[in-house]
Protein backbone atom coordinates (compact mmCIF):
# COMPACT_ATOMS: atom_id res chain seq x y z
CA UNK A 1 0.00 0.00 0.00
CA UNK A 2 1.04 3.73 -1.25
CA UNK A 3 0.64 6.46 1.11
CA UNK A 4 3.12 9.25 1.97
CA UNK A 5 2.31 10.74 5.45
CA UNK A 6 4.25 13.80 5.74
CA UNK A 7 6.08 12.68 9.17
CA UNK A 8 9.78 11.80 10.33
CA UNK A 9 10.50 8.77 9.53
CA UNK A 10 11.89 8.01 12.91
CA UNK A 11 10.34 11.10 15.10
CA UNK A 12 11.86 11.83 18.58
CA UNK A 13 9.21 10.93 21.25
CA UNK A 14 8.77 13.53 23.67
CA UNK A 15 8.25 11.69 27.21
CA UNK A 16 6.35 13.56 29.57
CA UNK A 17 7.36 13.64 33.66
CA UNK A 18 6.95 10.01 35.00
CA UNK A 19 4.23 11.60 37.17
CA UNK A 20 2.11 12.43 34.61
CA UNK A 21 -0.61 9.80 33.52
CA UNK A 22 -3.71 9.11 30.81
CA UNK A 23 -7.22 7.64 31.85
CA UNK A 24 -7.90 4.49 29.60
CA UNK A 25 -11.11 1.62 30.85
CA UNK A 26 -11.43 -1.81 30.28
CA UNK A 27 -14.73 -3.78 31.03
CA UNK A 28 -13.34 -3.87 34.87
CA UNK A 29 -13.19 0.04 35.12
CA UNK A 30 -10.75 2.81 34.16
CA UNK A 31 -7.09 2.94 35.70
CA UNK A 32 -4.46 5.72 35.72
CA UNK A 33 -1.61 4.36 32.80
CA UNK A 34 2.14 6.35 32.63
CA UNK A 35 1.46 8.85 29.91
CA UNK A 36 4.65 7.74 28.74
CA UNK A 37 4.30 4.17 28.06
CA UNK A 38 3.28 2.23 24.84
CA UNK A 39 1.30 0.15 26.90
CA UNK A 40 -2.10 0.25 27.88
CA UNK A 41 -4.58 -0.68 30.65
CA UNK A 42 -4.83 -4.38 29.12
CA UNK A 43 -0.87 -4.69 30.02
CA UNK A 44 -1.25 -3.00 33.25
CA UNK A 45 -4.22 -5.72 34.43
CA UNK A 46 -1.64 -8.46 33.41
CA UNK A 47 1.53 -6.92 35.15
CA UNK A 48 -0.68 -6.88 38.32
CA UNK A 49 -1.97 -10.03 37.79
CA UNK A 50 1.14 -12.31 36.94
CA UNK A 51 4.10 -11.33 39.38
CA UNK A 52 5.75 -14.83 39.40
CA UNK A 53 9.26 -14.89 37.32
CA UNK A 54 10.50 -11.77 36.96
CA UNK A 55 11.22 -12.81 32.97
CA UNK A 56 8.95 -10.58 30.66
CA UNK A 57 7.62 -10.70 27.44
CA UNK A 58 10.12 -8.21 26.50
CA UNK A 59 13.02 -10.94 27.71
CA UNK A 60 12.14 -12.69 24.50
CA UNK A 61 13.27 -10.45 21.37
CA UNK A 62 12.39 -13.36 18.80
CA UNK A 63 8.95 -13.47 19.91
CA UNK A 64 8.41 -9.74 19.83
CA UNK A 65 9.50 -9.32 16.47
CA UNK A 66 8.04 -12.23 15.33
CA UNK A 67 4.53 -10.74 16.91
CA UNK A 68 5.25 -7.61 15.31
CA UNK A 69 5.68 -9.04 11.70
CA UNK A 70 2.12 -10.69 12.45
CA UNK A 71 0.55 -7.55 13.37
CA UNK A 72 2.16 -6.03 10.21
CA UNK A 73 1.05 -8.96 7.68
CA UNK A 74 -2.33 -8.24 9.24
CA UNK A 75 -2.60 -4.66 9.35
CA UNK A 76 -1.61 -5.14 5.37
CA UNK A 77 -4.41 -7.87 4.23
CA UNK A 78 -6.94 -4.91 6.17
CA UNK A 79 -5.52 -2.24 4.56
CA UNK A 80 -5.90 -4.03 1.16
CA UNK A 81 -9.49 -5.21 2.24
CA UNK A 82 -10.49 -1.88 3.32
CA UNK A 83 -11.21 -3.18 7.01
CA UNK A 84 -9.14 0.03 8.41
CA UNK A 85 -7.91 3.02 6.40
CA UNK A 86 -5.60 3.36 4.49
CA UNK A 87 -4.00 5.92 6.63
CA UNK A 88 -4.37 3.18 9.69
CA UNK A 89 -2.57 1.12 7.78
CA UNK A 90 0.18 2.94 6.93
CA UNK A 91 0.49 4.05 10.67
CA UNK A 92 0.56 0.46 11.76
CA UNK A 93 2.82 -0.87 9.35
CA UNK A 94 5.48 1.64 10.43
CA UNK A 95 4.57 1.33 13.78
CA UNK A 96 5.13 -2.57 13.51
CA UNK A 97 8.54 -1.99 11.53
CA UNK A 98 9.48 -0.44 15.17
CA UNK A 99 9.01 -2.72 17.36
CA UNK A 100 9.92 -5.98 15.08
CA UNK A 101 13.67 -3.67 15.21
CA UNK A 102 13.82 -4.32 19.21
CA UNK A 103 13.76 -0.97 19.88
CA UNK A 104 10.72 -1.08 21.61
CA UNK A 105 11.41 -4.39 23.72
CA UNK A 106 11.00 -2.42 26.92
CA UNK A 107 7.73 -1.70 26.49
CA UNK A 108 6.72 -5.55 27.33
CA UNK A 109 6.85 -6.16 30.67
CA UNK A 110 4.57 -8.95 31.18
CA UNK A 111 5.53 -12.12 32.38
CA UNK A 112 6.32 -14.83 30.35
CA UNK A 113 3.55 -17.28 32.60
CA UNK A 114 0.57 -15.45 32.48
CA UNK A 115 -2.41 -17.10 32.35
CA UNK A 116 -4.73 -16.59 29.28
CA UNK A 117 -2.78 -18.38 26.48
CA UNK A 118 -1.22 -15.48 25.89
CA UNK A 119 -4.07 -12.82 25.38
CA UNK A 120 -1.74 -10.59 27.74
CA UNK A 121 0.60 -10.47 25.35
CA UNK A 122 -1.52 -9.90 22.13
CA UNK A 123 -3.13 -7.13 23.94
CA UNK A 124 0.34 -6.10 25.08
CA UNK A 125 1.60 -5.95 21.45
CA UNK A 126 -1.63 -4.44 20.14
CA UNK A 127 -0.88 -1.01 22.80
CA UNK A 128 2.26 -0.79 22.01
CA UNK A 129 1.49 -0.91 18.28
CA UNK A 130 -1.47 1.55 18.71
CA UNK A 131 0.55 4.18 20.59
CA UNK A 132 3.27 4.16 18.16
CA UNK A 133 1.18 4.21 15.07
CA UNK A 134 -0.22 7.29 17.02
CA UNK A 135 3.06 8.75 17.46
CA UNK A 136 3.98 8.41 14.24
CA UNK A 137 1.09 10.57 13.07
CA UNK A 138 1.56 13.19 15.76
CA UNK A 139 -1.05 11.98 17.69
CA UNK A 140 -1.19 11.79 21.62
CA UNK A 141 -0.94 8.15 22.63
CA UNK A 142 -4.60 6.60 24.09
CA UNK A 143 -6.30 8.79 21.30
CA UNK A 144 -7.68 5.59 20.44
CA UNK A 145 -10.42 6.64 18.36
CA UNK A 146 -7.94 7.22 15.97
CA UNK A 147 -5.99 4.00 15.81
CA UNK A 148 -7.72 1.34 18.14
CA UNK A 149 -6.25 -1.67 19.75
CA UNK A 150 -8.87 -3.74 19.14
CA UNK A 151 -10.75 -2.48 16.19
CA UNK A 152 -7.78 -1.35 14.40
CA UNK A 153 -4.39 -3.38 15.40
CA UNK A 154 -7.02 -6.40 15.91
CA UNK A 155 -8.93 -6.54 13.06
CA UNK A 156 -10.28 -9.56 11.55
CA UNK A 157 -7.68 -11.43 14.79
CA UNK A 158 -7.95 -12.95 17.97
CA UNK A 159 -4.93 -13.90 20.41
CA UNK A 160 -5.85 -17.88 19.71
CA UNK A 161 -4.63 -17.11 15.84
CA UNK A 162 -1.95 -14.66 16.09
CA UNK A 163 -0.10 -15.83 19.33
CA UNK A 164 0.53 -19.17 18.18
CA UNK A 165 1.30 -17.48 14.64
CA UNK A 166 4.43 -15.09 16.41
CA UNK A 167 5.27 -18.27 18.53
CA UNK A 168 5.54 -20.55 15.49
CA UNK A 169 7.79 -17.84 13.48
CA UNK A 170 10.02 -17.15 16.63
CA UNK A 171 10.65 -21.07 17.03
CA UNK A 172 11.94 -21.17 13.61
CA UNK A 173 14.15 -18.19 14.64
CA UNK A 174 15.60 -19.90 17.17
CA UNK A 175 15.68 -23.36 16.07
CA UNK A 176 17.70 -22.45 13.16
CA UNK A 177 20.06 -20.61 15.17
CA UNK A 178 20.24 -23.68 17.30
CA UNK A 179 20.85 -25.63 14.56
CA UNK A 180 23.64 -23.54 13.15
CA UNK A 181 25.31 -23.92 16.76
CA UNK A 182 25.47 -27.94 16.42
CA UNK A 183 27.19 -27.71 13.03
CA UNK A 184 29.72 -25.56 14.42
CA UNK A 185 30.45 -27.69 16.73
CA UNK A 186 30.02 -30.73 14.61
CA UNK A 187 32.71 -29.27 12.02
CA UNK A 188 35.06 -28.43 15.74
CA UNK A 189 34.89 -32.33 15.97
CA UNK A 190 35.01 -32.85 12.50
CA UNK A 191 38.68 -30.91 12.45
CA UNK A 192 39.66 -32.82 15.54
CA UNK A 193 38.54 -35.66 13.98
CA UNK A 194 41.00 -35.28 10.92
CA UNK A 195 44.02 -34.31 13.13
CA UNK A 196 43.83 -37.53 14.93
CA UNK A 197 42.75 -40.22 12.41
CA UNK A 198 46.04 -42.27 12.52
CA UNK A 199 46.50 -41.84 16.06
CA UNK A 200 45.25 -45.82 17.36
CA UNK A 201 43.73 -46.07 20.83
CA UNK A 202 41.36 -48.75 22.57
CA UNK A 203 37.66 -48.94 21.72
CA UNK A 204 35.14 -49.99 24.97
CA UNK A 205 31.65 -50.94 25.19
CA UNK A 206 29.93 -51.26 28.63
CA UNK A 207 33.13 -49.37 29.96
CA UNK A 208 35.58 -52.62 28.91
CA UNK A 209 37.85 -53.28 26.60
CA UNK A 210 36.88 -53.77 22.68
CA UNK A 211 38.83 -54.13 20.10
CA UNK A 212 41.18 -50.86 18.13
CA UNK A 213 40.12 -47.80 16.57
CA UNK A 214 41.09 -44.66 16.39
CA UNK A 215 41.14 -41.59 18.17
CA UNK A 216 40.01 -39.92 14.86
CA UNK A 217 36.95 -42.39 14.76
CA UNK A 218 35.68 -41.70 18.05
CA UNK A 219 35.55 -37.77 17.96
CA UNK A 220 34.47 -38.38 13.53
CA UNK A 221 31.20 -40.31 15.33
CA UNK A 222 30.50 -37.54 17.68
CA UNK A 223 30.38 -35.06 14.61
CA UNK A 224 28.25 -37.21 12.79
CA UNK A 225 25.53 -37.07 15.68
CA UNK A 226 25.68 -33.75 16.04
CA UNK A 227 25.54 -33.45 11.62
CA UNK A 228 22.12 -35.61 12.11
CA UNK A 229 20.76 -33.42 14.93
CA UNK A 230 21.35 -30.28 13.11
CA UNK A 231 19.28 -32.03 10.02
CA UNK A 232 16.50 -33.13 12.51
CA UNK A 233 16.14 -29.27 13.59
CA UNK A 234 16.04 -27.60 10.60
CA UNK A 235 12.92 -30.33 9.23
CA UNK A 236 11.04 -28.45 11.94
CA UNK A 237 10.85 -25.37 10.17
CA UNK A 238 8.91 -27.20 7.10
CA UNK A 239 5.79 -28.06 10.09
CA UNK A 240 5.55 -24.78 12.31
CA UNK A 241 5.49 -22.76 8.70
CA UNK A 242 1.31 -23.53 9.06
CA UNK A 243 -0.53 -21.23 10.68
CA UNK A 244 -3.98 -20.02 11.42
CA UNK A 245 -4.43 -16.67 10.52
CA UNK A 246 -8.19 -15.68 10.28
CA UNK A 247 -9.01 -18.80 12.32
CA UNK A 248 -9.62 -15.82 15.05
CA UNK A 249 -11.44 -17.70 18.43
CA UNK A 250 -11.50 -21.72 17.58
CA UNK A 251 -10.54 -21.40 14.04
CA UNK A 252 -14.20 -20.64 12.66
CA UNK A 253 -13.17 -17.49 11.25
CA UNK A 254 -15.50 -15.57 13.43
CA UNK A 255 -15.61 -11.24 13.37
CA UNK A 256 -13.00 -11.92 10.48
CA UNK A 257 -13.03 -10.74 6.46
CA UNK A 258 -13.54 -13.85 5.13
CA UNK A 259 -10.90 -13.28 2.11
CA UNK A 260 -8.72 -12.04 5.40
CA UNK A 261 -7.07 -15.57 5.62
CA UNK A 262 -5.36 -16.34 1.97
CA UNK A 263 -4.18 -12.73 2.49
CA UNK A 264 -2.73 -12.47 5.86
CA UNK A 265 -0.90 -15.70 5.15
CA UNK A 266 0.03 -14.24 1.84
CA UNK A 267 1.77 -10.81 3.20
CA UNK A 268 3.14 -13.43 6.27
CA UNK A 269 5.27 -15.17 3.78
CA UNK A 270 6.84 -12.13 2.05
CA UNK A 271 7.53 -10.61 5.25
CA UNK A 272 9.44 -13.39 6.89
CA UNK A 273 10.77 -14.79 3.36
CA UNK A 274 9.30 -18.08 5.18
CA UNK A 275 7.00 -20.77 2.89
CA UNK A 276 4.08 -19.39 5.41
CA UNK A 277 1.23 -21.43 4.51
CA UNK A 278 -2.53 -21.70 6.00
CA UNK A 279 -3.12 -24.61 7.98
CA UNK A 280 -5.81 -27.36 5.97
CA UNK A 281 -8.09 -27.46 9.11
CA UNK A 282 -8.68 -24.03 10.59
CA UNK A 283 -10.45 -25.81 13.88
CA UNK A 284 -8.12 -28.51 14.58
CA UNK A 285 -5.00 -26.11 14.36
CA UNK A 286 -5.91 -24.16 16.92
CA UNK A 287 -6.02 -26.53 19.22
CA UNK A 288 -3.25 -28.57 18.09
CA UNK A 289 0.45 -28.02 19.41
CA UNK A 290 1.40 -31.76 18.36
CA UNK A 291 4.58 -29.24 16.05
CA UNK A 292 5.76 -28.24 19.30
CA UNK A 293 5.75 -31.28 20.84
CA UNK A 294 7.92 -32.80 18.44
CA UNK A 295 10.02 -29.65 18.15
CA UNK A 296 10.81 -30.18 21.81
CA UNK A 297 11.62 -33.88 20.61
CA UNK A 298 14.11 -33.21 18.60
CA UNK A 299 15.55 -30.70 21.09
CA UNK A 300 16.05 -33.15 23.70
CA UNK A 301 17.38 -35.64 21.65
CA UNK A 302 19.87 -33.26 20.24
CA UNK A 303 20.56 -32.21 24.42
CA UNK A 304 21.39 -36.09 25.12
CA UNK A 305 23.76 -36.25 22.10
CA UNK A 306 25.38 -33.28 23.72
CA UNK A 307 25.32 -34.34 27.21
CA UNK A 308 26.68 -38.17 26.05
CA UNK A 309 29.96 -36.40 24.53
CA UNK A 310 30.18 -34.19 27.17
CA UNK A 311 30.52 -37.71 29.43
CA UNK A 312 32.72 -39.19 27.04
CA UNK A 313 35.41 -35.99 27.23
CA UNK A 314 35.35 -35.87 30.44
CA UNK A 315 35.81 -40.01 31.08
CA UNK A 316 38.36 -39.91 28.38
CA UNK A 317 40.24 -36.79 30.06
CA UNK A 318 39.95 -38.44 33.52
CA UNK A 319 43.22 -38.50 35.77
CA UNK A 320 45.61 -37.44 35.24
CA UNK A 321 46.99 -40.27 37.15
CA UNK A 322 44.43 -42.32 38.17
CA UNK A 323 42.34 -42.48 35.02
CA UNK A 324 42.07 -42.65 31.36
CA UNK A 325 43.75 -39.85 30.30
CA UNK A 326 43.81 -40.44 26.43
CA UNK A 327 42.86 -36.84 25.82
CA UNK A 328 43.77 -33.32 27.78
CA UNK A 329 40.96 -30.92 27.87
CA UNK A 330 42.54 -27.41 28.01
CA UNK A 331 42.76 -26.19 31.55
CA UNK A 332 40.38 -23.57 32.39
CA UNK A 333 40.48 -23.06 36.18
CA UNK A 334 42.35 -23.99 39.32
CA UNK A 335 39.81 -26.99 40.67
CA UNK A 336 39.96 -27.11 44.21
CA UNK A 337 40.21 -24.74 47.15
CA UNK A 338 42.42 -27.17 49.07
CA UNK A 339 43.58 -29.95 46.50
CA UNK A 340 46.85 -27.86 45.01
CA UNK A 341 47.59 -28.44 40.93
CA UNK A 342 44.08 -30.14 40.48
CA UNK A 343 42.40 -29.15 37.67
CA UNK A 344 38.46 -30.16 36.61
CA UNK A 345 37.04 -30.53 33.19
CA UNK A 346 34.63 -27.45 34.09
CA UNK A 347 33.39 -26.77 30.66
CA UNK A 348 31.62 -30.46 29.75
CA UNK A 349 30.47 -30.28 33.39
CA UNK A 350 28.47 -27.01 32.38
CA UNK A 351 27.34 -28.50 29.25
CA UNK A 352 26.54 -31.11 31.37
CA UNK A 353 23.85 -29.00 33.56
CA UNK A 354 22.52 -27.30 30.25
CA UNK A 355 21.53 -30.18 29.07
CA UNK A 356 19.26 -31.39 32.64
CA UNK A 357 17.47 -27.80 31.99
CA UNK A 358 16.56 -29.09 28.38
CA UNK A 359 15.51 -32.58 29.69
CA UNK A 360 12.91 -30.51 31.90
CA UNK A 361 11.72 -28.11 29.03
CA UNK A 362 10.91 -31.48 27.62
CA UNK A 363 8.82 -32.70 30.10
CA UNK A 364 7.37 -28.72 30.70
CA UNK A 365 6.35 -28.98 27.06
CA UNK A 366 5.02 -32.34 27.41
CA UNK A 367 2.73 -31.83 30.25
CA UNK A 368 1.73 -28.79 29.17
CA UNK A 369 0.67 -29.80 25.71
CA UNK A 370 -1.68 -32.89 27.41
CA UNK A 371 -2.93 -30.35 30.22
CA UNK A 372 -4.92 -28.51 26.50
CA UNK A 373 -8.45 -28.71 26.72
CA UNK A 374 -11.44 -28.46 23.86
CA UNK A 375 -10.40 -25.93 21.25
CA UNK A 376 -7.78 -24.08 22.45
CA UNK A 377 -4.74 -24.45 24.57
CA UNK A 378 -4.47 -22.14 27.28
CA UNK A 379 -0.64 -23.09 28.21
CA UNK A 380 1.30 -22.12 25.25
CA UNK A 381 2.62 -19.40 26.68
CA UNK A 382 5.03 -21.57 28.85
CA UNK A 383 5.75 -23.67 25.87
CA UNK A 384 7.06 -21.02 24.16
CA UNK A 385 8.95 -19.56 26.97
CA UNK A 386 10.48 -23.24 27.75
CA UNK A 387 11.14 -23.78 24.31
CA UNK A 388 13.07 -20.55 23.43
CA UNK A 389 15.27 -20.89 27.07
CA UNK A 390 16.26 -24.35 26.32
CA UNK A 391 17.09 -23.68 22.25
CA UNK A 392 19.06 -20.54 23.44
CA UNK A 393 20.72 -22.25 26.61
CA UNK A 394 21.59 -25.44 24.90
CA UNK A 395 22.94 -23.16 21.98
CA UNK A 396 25.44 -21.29 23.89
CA UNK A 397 26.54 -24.71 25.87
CA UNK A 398 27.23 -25.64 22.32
CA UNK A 399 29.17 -22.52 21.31
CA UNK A 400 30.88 -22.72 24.96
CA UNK A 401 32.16 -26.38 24.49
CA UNK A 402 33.17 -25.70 20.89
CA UNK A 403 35.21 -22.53 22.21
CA UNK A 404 36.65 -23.35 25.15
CA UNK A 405 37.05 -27.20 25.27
CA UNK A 406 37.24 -29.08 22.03
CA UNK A 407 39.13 -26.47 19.71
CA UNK A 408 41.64 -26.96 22.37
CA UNK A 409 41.62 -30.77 22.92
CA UNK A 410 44.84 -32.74 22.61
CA UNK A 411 45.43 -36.90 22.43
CA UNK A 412 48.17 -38.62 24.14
CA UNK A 413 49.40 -41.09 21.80
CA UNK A 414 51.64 -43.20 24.04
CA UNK A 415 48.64 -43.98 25.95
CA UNK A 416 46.71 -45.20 23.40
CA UNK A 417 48.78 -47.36 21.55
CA UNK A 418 49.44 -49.13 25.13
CA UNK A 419 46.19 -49.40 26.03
CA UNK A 420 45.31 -51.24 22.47
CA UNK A 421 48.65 -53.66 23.26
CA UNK A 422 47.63 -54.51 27.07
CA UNK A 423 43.82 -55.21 25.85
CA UNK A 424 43.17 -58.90 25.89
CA UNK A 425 40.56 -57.96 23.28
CA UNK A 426 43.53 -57.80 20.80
CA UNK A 427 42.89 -61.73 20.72
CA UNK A 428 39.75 -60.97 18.53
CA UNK A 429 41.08 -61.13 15.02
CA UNK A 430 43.18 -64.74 15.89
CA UNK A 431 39.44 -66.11 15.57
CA UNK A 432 39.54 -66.33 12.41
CA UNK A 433 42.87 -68.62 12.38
CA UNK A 434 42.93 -70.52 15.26
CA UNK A 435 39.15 -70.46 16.42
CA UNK A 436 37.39 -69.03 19.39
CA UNK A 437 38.05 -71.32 21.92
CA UNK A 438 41.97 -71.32 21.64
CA UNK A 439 41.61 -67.30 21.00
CA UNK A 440 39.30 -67.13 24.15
CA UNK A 441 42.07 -69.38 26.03
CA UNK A 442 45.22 -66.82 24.99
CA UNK A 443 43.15 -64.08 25.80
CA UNK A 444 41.87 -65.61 29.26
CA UNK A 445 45.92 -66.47 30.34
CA UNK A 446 47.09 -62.75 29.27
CA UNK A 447 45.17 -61.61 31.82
CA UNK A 448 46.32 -64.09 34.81
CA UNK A 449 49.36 -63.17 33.82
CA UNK A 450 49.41 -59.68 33.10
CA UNK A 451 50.72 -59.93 29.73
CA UNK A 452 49.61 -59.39 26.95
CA UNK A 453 47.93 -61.44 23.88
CA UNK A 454 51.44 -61.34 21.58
CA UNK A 455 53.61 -62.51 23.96
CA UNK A 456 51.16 -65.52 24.64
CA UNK A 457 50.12 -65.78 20.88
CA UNK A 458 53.99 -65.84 20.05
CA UNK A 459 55.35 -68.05 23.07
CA UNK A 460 52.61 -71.05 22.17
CA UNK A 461 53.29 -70.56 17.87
CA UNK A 462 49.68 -71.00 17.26
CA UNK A 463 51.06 -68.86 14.13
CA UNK A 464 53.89 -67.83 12.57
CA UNK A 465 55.81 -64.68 13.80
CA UNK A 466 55.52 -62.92 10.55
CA UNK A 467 51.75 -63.78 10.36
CA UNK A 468 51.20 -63.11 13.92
CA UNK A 469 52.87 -59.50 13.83
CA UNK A 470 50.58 -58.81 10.87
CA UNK A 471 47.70 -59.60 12.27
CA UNK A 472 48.02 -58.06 15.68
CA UNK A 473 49.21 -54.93 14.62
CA UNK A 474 46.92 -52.43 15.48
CA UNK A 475 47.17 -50.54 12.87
CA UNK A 476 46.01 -53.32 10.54
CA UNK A 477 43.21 -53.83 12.58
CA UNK A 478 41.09 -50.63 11.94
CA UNK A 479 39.13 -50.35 8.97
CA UNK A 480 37.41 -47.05 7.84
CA UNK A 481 34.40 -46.79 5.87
């Protein structure tokens, strides 16, 4: 839409005295709001009303400007329809241009759990719009029979279609930034991977000895997780694309253009350069939060990935006397007030806690996606909130292990390759010469004797010494794909 309003394009707001206020009523009554806040008295019921975490709205950026891009794609389709002005629209659009920019983030202090299913925060967004779009025309903010936060911001929408909208587009904020995290730290592994290939150590299962591979294979697998988990994330973006604009209460459409739909989703899609698309069955979506459910799915699973190598380095870095030691983690922090020299593998240990948290927005998510009742679910508010903490915690545990712990790992060698030659496993690949039960009987008097499998191979000649030093040589004995 074309319309030039003869106004700054980024005017300076004057803000009067923090004493001075503006009358504005609800169906409850009238209340007294700062004159100089965006907000409204819909915002001011809700910061009254939901003191619990001291984490606003506001504390979310991806969500606001996800909300405002809504608000916009909406404010467009009525503008187009002829629902509001053209002048209204213009207004808005600007006005929504604003606060999608974060400069405005301030200006939504309601908490994150607030009952309602987030209604607070559609009316929160709608106030803040409103004044702006007011400012923007020179107009004093509450003069809201000029630009209304229901009849104007609103139109055609309800909180049950447009808050589930902005939390859908702000999940696939996140999630991809997620995902770019874990292949970052999947090529980290990948690198370490490549630097250590030749370097032979033991392989265990069930925390006993296997049979050789190398240090290279072990940290190439971890990589390859993480590669799959990063795939898995970004195939979430395809599902929470749908949404339900023009669905309005329960998805009936109700107080909404009917040609409002195809075009809200329309101007959606160019705004976010997202494949937006309406969901097939306006009634059912509204209800249904089955995509983030399975978004927190994959989350998790990617957490546990995490929080498995995140064991491994720090079993593998254990000692550095009385354990493992194959690999030295780079040394952070002194690791005991009493204990001089000791040092503690601080950074997986982190990771470690980062990824309980994510185990529990999993089961947040879970329980609050069953607690949904009839056509709507009141409790996505705390999905959404769960969702984006654990996406951005688990993130920067991923961009904290990558930077301070594995670009910095080294192997030790000499352990390695005597690990592999004490490892009565070594008498695996005689099976195929001599037989299991002779094999099984080297392998069994190696370890009465604390020897190892050559020596007893060689002393009884079950082979010759040319044959047996090629086939226990543990070099010969990893194979790579």
């Amino acid at each position: 839409m074309a319309l030039t309003l003869q106004t700054p394009q980024r005017p300076i707001p004057t803000t009067p005295k923090a004493h001075q206020t503006r009358t504005e009523h609800d169906c409850i009554g009238t209340a007294e709001i700062p004159a100089d806040a965006y907000w409204g008295i819909h915002t001011l019921r809700a910061i009254d009303n939901f003191p619990v975490s001291d984490i606003t709205v506001g504390d979310h950026p991806e969500l606001i400007r996800a909300y405002a891009q809504v608000k916009r794609a909406c404010a467009r389709a009525n503008g187009e329809l002829n629902n509001i002005s053209a002048y209204q629209a213009a207004l808005i659009d600007r006005a929504c241009e604003d606060v999608a920019s974060g400069e405005l983030n301030d200006q939504f202090p309601v908490d994150v759990l607030q009952g309602g299913a987030g209604t607070s925060t559609n009316m929160n967004m709608n106030e803040v719009i409103a004044n702006r779009a007011l400012e923007l025309g020179h107009h004093a903010r509450g003069e809201y029979g000029i630009i209304h936060p229901n009849d104007t911001v609103n139109r055609s929408q309800s909180t049950n279609d447009t808050y589930p909208a902005a939390c859908r587009l702000a999940l696939i904020d996140v999630s991809g930034m997620l995902a770019d995290s874990t292949r970052q730290l999947a090529a980290s592994f990948r690198a370490l991977s490549e630097r250590t290939m030749p370097i032979v150590k033991i392989g265990r299962t069930q925390l006993q000895d296997a049979v050789p591979m190398t240090f290279g294979q072990e940290f190439g697998g971890f990589a390859s997780q993480l590669d799959s988990d990063a795939r898995l994330l970004e195939s979430q973006q395809t599902p929470l694309a749908v949404v339900n604009l023009g669905g309005t209460a329960i998805g009936t459409g109700i107080c909404a253009d009917i040609r409002f739909r195809e075009r809200a989703t329309r101007h959606l899609a160019e705004l976010s350069g997202l494949p937006i698309r309406a969901a097939a069955d306006p009634v059912g979506a509204t209800s249904d939060v089955g995509d983030f459910v399975t978004l927190s799915g994959v989350i998790k699973r990617t957490a546990l990935h995490l929080g498995k190598i995140a064991n491994d380095l720090r079993l593998l870095a254990s000692g550095p006397r009385a354990g493992l030691a194959e690999i030295q983690l780079p040394v952070r922090q002194a690791g005991s007030s009493i204990m001089p020299g000791k040092v503690n593998p601080v950074i997986p240990e982190c990771v470690n806690q980062c990824v309980y948290m994510v185990v529990g927005m999993d089961a947040t998510v879970s329980c609050a996606a069953e607690a949904g009742q009839l056509q709507l679910n009141a409790f996505e508010p705390v999905m959404l909130h769960a969702l984006l903490t654990g996406m951005h915690t688990l993130a920067n545990a991923m961009d904290t292990l990558r930077e301070r712990c594995v670009d910095g790992i080294t192997v030790n060698e000499k352990v390695g390759m005597e690990e592999v030659m004490r490892s009565s496993s070594l008498a695996t690949p005689l099976i195929g010469y001599i037989g299991y039960e002779q094999a099984m009987a080297i392998a069994q008097e190696a370890l009465d004797k604390r020897t190892t499998v050559y020596e007893i191979a060689r002393k009884k000649k079950v082979l010759s010494p040319e044959l047996l030093d090629s086939i226990l040589n543990p070099r010969n004995l990893i194979r790579a794909y």
